[in-house]
C-alpha atoms as a PDB file:
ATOM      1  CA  UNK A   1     -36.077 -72.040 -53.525  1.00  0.00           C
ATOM      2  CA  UNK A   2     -36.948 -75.715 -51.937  1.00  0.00           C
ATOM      3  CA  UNK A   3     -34.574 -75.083 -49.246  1.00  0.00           C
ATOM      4  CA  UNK A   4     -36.681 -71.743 -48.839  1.00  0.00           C
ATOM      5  CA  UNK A   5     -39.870 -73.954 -48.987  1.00  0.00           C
ATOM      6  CA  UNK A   6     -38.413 -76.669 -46.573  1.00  0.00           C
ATOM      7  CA  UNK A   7     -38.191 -73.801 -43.782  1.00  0.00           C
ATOM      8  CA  UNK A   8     -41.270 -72.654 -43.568  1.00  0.00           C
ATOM      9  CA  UNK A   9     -42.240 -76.095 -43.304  1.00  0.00           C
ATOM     10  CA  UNK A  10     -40.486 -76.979 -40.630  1.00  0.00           C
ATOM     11  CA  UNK A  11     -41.340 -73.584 -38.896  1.00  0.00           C
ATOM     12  CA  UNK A  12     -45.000 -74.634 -38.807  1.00  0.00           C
ATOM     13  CA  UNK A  13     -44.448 -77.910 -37.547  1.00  0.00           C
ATOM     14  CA  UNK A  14     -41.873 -76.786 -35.050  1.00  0.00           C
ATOM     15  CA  UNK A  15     -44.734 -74.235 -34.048  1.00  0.00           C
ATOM     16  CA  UNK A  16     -47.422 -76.873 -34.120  1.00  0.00           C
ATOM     17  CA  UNK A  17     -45.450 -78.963 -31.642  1.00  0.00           C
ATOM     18  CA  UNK A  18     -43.806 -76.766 -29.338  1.00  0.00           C
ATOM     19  CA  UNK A  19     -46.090 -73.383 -29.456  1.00  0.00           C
ATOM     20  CA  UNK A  20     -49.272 -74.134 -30.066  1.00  0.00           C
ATOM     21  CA  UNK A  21     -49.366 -76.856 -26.570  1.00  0.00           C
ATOM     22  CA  UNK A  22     -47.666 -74.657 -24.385  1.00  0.00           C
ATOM     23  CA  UNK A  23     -49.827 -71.582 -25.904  1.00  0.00           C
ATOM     24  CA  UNK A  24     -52.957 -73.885 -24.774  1.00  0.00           C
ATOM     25  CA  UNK A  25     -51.284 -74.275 -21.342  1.00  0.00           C
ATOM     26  CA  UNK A  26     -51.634 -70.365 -21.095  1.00  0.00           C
ATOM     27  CA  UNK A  27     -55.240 -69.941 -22.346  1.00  0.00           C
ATOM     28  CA  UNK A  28     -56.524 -72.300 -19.527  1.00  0.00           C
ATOM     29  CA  UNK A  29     -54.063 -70.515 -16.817  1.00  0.00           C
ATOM     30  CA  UNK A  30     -55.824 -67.677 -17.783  1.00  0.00           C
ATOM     31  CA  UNK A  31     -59.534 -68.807 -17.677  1.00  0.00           C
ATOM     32  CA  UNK A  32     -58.549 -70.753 -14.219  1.00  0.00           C
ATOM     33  CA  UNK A  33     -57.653 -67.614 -12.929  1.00  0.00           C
ATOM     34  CA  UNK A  34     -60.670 -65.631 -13.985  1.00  0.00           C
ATOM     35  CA  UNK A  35     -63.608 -68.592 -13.315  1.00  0.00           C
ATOM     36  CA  UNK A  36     -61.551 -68.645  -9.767  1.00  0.00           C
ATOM     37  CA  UNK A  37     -61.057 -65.408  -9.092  1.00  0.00           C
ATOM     38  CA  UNK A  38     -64.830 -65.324 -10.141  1.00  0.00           C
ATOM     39  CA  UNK A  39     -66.130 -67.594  -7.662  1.00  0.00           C
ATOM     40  CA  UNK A  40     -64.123 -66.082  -4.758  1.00  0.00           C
ATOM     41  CA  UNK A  41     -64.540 -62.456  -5.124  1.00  0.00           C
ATOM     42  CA  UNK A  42     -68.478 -63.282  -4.512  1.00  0.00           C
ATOM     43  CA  UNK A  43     -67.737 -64.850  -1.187  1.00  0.00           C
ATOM     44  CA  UNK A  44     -67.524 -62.458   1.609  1.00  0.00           C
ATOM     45  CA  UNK A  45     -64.660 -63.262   4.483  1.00  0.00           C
ATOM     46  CA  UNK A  46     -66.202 -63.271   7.934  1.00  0.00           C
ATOM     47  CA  UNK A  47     -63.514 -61.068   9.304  1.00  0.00           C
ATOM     48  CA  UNK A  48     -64.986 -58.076   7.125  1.00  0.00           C
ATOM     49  CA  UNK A  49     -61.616 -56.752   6.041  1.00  0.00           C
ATOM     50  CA  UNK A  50     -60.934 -55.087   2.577  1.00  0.00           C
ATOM     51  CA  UNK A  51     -57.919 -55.480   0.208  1.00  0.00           C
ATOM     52  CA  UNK A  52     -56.812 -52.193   1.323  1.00  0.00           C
ATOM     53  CA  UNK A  53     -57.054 -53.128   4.853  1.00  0.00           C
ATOM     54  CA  UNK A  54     -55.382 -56.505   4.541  1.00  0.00           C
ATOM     55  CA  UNK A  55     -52.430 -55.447   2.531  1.00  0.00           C
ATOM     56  CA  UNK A  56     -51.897 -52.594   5.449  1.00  0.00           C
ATOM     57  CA  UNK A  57     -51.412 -55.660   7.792  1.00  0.00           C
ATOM     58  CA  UNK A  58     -49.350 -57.449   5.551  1.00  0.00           C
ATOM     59  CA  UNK A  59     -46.941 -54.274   5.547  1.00  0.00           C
ATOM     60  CA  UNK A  60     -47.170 -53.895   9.575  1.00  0.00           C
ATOM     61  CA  UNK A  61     -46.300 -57.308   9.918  1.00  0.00           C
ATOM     62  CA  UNK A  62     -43.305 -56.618   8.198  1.00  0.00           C
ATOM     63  CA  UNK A  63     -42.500 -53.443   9.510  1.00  0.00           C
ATOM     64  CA  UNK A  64     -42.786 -51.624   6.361  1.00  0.00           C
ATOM     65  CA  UNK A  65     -43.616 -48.099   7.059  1.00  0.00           C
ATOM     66  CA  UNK A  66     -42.760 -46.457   3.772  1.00  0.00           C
ATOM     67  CA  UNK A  67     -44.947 -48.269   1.176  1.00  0.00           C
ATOM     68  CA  UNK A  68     -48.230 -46.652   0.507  1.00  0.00           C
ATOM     69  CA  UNK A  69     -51.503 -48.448  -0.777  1.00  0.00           C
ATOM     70  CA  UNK A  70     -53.451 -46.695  -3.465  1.00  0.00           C
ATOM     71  CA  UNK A  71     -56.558 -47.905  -5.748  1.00  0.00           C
ATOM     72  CA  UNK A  72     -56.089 -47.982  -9.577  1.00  0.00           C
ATOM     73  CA  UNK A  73     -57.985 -48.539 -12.987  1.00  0.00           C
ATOM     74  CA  UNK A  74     -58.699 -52.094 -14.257  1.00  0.00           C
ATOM     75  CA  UNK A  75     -59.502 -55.386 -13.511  1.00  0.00           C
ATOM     76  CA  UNK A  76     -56.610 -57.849 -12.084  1.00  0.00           C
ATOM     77  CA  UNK A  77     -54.426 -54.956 -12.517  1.00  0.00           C
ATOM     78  CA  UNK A  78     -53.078 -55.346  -8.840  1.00  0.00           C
ATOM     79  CA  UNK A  79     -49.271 -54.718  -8.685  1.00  0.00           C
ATOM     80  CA  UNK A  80     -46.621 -53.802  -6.601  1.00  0.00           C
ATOM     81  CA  UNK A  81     -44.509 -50.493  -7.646  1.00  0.00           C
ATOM     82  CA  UNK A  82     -40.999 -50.963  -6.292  1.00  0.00           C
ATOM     83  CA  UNK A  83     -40.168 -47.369  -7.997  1.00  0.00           C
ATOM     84  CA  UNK A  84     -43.019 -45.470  -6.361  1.00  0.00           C
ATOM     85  CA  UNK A  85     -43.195 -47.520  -3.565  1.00  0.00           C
ATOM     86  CA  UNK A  86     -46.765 -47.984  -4.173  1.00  0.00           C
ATOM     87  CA  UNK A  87     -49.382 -51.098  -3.595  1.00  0.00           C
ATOM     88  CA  UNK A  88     -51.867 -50.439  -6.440  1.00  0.00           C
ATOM     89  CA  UNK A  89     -55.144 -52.408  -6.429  1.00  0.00           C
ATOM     90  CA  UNK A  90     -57.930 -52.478  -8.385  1.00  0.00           C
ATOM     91  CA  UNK A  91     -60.951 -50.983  -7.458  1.00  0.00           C
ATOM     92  CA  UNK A  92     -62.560 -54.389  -6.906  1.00  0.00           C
ATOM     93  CA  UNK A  93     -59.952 -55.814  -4.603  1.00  0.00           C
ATOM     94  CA  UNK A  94     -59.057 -52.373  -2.779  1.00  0.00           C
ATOM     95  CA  UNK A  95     -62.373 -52.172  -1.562  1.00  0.00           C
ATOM     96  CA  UNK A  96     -63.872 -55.532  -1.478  1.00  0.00           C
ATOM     97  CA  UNK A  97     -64.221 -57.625   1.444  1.00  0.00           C
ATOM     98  CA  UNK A  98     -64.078 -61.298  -0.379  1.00  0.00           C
ATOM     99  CA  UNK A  99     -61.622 -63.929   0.353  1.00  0.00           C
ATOM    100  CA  UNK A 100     -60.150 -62.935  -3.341  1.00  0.00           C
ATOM    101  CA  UNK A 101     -59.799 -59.431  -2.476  1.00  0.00           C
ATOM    102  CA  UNK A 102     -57.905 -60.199   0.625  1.00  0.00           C
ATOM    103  CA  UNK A 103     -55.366 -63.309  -0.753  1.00  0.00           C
ATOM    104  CA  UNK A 104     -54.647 -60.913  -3.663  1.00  0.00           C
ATOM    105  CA  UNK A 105     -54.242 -57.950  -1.950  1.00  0.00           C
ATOM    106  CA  UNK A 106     -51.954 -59.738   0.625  1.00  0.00           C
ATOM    107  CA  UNK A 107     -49.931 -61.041  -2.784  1.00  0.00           C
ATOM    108  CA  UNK A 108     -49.037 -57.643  -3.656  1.00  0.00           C
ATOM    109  CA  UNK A 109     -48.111 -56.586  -0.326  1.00  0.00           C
ATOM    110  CA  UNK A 110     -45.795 -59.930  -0.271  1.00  0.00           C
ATOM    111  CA  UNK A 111     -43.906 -58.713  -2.742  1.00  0.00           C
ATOM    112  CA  UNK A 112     -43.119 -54.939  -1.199  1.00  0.00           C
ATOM    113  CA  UNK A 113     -41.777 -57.119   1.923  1.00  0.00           C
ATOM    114  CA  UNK A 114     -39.299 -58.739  -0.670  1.00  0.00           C
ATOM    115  CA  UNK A 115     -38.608 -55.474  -1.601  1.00  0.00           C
ATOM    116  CA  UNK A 116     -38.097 -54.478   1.992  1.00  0.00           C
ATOM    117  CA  UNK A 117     -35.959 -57.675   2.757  1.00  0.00           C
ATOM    118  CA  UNK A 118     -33.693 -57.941   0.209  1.00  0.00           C
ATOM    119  CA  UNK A 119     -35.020 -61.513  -1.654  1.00  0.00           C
ATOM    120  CA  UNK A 120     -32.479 -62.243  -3.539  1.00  0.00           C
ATOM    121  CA  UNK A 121     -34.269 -63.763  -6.489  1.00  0.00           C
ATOM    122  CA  UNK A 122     -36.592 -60.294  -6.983  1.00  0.00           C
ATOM    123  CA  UNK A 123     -33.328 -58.733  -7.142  1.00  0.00           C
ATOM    124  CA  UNK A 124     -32.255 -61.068 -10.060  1.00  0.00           C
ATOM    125  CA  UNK A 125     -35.595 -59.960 -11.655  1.00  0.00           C
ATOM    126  CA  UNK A 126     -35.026 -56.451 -11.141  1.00  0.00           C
ATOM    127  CA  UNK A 127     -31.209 -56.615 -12.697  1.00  0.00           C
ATOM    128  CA  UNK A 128     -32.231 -58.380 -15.857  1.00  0.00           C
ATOM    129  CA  UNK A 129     -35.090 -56.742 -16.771  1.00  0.00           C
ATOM    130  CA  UNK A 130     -33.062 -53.830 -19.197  1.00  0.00           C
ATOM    131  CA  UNK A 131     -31.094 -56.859 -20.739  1.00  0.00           C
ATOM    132  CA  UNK A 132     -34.464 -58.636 -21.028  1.00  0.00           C
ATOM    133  CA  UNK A 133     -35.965 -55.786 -22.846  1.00  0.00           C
ATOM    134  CA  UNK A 134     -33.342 -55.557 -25.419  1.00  0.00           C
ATOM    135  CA  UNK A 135     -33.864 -59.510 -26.147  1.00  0.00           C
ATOM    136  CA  UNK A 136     -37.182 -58.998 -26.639  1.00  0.00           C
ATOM    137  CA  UNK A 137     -36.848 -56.526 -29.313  1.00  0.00           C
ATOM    138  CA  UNK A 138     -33.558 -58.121 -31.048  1.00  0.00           C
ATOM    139  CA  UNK A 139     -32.784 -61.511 -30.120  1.00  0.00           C
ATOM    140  CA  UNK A 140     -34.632 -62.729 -33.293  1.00  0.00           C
ATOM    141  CA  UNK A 141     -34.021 -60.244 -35.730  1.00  0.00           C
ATOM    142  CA  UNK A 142     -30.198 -60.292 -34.664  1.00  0.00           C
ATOM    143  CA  UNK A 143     -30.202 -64.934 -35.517  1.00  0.00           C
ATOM    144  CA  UNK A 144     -32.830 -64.072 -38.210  1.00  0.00           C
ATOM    145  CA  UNK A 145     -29.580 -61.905 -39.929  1.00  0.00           C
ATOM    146  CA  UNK A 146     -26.965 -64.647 -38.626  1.00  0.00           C
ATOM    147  CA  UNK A 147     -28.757 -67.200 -40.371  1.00  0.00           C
ATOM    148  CA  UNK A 148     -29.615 -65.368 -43.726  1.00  0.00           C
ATOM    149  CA  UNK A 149     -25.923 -64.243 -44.092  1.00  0.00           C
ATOM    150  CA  UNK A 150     -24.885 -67.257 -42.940  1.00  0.00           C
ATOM    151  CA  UNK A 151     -22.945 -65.763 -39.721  1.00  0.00           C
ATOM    152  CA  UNK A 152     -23.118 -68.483 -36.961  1.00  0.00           C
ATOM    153  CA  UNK A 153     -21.851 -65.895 -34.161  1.00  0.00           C
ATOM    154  CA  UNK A 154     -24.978 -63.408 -34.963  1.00  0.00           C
ATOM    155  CA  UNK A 155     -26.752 -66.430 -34.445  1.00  0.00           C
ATOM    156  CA  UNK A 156     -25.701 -67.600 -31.488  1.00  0.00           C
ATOM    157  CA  UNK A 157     -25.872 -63.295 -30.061  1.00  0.00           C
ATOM    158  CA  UNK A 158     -29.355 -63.668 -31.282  1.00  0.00           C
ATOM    159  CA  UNK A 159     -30.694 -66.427 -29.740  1.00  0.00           C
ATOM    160  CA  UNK A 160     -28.623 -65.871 -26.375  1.00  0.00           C
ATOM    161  CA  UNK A 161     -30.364 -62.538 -26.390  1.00  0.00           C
ATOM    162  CA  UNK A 162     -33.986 -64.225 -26.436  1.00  0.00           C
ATOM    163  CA  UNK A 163     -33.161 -66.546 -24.374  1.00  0.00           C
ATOM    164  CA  UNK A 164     -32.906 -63.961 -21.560  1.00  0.00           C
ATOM    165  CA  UNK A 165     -36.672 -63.673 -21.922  1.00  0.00           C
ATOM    166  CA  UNK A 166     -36.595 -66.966 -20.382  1.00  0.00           C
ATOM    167  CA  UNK A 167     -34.534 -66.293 -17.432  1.00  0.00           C
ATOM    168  CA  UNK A 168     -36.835 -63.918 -16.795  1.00  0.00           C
ATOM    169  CA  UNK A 169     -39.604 -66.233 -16.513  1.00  0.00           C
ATOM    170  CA  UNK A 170     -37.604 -68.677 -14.913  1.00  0.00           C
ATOM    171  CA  UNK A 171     -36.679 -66.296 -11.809  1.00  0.00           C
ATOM    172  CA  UNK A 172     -39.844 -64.865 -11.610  1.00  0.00           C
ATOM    173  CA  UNK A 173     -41.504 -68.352 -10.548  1.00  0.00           C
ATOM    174  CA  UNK A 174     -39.981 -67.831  -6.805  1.00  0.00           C
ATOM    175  CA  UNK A 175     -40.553 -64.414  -6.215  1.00  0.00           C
ATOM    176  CA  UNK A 176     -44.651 -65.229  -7.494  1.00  0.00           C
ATOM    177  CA  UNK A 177     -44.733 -68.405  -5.273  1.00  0.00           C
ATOM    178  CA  UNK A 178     -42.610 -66.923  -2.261  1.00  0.00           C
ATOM    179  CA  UNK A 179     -45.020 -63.495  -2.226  1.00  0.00           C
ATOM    180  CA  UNK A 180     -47.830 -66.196  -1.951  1.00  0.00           C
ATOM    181  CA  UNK A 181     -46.165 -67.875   1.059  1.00  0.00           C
ATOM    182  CA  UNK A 182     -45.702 -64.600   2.741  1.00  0.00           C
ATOM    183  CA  UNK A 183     -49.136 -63.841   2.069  1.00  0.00           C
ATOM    184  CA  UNK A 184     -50.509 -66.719   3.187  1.00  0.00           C
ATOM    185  CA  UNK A 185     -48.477 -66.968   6.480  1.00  0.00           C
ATOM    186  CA  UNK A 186     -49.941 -63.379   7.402  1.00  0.00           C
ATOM    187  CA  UNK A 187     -53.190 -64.490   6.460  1.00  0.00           C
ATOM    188  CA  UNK A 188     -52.682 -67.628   8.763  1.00  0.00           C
ATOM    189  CA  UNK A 189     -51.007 -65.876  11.663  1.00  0.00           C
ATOM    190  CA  UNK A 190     -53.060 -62.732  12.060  1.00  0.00           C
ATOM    191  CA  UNK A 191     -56.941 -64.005  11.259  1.00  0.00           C
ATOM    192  CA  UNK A 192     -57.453 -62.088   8.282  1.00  0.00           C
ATOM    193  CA  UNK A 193     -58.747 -64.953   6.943  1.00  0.00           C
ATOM    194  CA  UNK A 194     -60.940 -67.033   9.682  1.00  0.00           C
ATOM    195  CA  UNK A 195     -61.244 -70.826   9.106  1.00  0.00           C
ATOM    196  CA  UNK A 196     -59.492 -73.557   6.576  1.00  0.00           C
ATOM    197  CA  UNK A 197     -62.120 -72.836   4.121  1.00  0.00           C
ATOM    198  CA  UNK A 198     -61.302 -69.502   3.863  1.00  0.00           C
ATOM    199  CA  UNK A 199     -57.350 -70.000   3.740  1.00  0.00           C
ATOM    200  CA  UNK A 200     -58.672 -72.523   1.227  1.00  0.00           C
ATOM    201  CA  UNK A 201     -60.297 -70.354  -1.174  1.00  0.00           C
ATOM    202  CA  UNK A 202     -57.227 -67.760  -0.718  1.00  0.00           C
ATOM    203  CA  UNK A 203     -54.495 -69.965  -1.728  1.00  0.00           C
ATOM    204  CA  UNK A 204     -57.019 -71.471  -4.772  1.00  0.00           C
ATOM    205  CA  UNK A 205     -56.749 -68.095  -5.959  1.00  0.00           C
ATOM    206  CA  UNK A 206     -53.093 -66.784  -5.530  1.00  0.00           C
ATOM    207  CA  UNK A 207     -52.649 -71.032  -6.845  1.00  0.00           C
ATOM    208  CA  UNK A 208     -54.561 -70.149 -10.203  1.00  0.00           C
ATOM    209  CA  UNK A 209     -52.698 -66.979 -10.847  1.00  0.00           C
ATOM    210  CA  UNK A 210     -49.244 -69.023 -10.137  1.00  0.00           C
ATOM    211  CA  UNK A 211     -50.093 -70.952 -12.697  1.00  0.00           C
ATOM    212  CA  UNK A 212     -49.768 -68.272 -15.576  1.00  0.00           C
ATOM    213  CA  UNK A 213     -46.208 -67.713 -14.327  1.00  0.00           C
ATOM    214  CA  UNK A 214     -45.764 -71.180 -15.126  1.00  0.00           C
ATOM    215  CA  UNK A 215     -47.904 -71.496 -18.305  1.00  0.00           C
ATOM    216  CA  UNK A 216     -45.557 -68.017 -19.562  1.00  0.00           C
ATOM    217  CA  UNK A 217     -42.547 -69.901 -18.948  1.00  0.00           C
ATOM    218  CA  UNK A 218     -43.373 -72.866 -21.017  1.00  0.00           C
ATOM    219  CA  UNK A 219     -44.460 -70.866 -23.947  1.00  0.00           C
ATOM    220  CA  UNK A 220     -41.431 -68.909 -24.067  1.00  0.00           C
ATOM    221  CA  UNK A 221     -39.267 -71.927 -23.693  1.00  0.00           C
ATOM    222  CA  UNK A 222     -41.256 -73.298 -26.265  1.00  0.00           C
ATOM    223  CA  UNK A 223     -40.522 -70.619 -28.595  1.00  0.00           C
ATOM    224  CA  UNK A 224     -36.808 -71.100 -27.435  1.00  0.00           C
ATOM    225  CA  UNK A 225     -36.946 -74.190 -28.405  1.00  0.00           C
ATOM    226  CA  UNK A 226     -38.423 -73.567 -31.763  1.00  0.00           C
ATOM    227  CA  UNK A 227     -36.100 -70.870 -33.304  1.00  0.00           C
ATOM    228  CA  UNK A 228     -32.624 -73.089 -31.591  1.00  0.00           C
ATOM    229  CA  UNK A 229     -33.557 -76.175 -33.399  1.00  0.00           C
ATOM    230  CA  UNK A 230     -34.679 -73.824 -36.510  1.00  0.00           C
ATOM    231  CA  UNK A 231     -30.881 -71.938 -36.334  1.00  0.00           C
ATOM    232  CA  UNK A 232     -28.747 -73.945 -35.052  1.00  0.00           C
ATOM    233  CA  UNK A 233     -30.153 -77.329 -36.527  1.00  0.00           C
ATOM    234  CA  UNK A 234     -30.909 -76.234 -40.012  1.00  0.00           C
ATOM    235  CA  UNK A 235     -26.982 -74.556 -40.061  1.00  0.00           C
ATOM    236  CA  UNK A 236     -25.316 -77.786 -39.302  1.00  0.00           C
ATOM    237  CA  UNK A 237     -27.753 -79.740 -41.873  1.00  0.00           C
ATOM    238  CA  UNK A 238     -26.735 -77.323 -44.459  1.00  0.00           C
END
């Protein structure tokens, strides 16, 4: 029983040090991009085009004739459906003429020209996403079993499993910053933005939302972290 006792302890500490900072790190990505987005979906871009409009450019500058645009439910619920071949945007951003509506809209339409030109990394993203789903759902419960019954292997499935989640937040990091790059170079190139400030206020945006790809990746190395030293430390202790 103090064996049982003196792992739960160590859980909570192991989650006080490694979760709870990097779950922090996530809460402010995600009020930077709101207060942000916020600010810059009240300030109307002098060139008068909509999300709709710019993410059209975005896809003739590529040469992407097959991808259609299309408004959907939600707030920050823009996406890019590689499947459908569809550019959904929010109702905010499809029709709103602000410097947000136009850097995020551009975003989305970045990442149907990866689609378009093979980008290696969204291809990685793409691959592992099954695996990823089946780590999600079993990579703990599998080293949960390994360590109970004191299997090693299971735990070592288990946590290679989970870990997967990871590499999916790893890879994603260039294909989020590389859609902003493309975005912003159309931006740049074709005036849908007029003026640094404007190009300013764009990339403070698509900058802000970045940062919850990088936030996610920290808490779920975090929790990597956590259950490895947990597993594999408490095994060899024992």
């Amino acid at each position: 029983m103090p064996g049982y006792f003196s792992y739960y302890f160590d859980s909570n500490m192991l989650y006080l040090l490694l979760v709870v900072p990097a779950f922090i790190l996530s809460l402010i990505a995600q009020a930077k991009v709101k207060t942000t987005y916020s600010k810059m979906s009240k300030v109307r871009n002098t060139s008068g085009y909509t999300g709709a409009q710019a993410a059209a450019a975005v896809l003739r500058y590529y040469g992407i004739t097959d991808v259609h645009i299309v408004e959907t439910t939600g707030k920050l619920s823009d996406h890019f459906d590689p499947g459908h071949k569809v550019i959904r945007l929010s109702r905010e951003v499809y029709y709103g003429n602000s410097i947000a509506s136009v850097g995020i809209a551009c975003h989305e339409a970045g990442h149907a020209a990866q689609h378009a030109q093979g980008y290696v990394p969204i291809k990685v993203r793409n691959a592992i996403v099954p695996v990823c789903n089946i780590g999600s759902y079993l990579g703990i419960p599998l080293a949960f079993a390994g360590y109970f019954l004191g299997f090693e292997p299971l735990v070592l499935i288990g946590l290679g499993l989970y870990s997967l989640i990871t590499v999916f937040q790893l890879v994603t990091l260039p294909v989020e910053f590389n859609a902003s790059s493309r975005a912003v170079k159309v931006i740049d190139e074709t005036g849908l933005l007029r003026g640094d400030e404007e190009i300013k206020g764009a990339k403070k945006v698509l900058s802000a939302a970045a940062m919850t790809y990088v936030a996610a990746l920290a808490v779920s190395l975090a929790n990597l972290l956590r259950f490895a030293v947990l597993f594999l430390g408490r095994r060899r202790n024992d």
